[in-house]
C-alpha atoms as a PDB file:
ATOM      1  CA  UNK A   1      54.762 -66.111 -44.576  1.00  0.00           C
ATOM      2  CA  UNK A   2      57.718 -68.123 -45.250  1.00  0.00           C
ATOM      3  CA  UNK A   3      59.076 -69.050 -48.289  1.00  0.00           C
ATOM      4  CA  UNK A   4      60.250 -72.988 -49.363  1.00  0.00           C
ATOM      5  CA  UNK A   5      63.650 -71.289 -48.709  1.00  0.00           C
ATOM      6  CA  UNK A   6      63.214 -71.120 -44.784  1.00  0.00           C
ATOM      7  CA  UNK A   7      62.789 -67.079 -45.488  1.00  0.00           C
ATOM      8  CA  UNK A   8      60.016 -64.634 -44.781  1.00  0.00           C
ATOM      9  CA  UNK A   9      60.130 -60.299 -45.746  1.00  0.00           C
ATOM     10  CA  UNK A  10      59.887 -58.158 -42.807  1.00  0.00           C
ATOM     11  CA  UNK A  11      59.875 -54.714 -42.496  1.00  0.00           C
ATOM     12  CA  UNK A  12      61.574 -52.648 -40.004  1.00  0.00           C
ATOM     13  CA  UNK A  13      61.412 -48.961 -39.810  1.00  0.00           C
ATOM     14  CA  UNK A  14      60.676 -48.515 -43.778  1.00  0.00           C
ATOM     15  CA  UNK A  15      63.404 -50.892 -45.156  1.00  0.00           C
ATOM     16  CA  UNK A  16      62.648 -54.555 -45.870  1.00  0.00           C
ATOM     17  CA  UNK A  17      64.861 -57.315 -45.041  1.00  0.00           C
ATOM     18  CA  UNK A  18      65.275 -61.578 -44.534  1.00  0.00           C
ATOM     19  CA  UNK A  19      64.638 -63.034 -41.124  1.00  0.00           C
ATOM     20  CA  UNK A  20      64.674 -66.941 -41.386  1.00  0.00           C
ATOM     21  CA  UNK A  21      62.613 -69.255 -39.491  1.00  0.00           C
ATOM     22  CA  UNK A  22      64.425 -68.409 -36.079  1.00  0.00           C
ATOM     23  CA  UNK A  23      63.523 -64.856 -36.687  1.00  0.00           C
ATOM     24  CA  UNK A  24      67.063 -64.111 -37.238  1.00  0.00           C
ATOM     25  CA  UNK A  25      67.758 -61.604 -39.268  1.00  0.00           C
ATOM     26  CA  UNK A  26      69.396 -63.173 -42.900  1.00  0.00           C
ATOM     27  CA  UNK A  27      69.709 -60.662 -44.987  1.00  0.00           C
ATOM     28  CA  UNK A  28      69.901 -56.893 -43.985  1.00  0.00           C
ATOM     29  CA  UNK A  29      66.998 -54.201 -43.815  1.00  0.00           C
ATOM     30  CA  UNK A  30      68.151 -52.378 -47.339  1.00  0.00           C
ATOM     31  CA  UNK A  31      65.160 -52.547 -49.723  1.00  0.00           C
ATOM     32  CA  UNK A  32      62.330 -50.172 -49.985  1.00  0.00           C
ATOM     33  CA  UNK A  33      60.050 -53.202 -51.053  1.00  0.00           C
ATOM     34  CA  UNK A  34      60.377 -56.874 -50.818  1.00  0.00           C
ATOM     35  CA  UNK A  35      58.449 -59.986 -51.873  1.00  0.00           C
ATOM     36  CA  UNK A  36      59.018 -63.478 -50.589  1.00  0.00           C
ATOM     37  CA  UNK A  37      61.733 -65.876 -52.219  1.00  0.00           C
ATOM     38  CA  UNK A  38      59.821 -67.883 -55.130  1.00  0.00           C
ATOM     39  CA  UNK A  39      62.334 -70.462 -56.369  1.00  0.00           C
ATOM     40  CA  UNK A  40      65.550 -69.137 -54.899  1.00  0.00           C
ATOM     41  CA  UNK A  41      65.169 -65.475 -56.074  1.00  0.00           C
ATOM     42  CA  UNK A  42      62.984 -62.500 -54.656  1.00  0.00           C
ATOM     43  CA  UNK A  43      61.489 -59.552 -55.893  1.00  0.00           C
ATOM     44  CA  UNK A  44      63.359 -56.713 -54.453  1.00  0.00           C
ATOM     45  CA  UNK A  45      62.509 -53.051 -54.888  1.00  0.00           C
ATOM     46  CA  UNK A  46      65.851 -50.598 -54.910  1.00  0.00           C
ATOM     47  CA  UNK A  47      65.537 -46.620 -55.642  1.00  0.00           C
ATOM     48  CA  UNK A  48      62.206 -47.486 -57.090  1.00  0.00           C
ATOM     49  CA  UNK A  49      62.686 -50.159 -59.600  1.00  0.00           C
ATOM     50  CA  UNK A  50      62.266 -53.627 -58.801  1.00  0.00           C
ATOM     51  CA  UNK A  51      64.835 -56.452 -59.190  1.00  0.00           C
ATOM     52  CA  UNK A  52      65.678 -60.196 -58.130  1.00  0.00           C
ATOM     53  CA  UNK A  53      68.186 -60.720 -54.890  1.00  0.00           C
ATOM     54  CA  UNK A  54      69.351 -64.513 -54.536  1.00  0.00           C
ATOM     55  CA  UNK A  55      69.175 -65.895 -51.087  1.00  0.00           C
ATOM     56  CA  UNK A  56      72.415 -64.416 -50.056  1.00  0.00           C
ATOM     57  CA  UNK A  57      71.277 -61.208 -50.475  1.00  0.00           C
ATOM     58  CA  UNK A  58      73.584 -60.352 -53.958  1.00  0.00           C
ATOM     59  CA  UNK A  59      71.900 -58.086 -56.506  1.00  0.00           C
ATOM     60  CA  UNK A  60      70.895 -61.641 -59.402  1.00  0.00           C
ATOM     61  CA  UNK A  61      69.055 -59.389 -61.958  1.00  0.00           C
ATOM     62  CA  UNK A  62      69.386 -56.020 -61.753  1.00  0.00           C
ATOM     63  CA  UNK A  63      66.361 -53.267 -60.354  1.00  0.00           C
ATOM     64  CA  UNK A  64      65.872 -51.636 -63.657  1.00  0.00           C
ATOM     65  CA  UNK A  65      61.717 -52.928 -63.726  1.00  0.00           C
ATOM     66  CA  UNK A  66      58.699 -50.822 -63.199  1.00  0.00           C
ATOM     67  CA  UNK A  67      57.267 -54.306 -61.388  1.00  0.00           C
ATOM     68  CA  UNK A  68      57.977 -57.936 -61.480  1.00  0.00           C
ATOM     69  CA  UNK A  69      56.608 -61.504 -60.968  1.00  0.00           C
ATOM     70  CA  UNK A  70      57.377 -64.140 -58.798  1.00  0.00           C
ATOM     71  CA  UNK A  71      60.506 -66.073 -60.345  1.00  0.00           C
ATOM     72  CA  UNK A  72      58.843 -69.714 -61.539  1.00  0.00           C
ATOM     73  CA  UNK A  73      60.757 -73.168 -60.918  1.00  0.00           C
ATOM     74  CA  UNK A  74      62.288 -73.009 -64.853  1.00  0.00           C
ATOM     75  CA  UNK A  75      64.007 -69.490 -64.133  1.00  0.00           C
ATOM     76  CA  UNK A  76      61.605 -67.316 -66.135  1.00  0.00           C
ATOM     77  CA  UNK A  77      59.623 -64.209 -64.347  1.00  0.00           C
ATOM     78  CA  UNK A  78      57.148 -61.682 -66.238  1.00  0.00           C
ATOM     79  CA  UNK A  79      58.744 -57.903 -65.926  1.00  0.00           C
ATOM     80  CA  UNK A  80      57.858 -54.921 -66.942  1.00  0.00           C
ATOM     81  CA  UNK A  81      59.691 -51.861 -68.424  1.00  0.00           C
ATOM     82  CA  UNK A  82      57.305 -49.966 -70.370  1.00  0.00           C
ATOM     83  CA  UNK A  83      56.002 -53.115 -71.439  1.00  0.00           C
ATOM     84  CA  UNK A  84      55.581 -56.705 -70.122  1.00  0.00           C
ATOM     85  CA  UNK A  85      58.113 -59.171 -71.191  1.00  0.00           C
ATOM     86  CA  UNK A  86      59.769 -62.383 -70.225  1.00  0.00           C
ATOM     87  CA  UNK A  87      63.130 -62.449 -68.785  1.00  0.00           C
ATOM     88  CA  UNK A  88      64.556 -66.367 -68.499  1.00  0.00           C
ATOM     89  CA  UNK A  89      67.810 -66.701 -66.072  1.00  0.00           C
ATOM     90  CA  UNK A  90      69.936 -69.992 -66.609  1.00  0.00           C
ATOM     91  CA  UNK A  91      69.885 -71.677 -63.563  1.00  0.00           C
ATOM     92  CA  UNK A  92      70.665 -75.245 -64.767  1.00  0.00           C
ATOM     93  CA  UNK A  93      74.170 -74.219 -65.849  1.00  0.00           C
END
């Protein structure tokens, strides 16, 4: 399923990655869970915690979470880390 950002999560061989609507691979196969991009960010799982990756690929919020929401179009996602809170990034800088 692709995402409003041209992107869709595959897996290959146990590590998820970015292939765009050419089925090019975007960004590499590196995460050991992946969600599609909500918003410009997507839920990426990294030595078992779960963080956000920006469409380039770079590390936006880092995988400290036991699991994580879909980012909304305001910049705030539901985490958790031994409880549920909500994180709020600043994209309209």
């Amino acid at each position: 399923c692709f995402s409003d950002e041209g992107y869709a999560a595959v897996c290959n061989d146990g590590k998820w990655g970015f292939v765009n609507t050419d089925g090019e691979l975007v960004i590499d196969y590196q995460y050991e869970d992946a969600r599609s991009f909500h918003n410009g960010f997507a839920e990426a799982c990294m030595q078992g915690k779960w963080g956000y990756i920006d469409t380039q690929g770079n590390i936006a919020v880092d995988p400290v979470f036991e699991t994580v929401t879909a980012m909304s179009d305001k910049g705030t996602a539901a985490v958790k880390q031994e409880e549920w809170t909500l994180i709020q990034l600043n994209l309209f800088q």
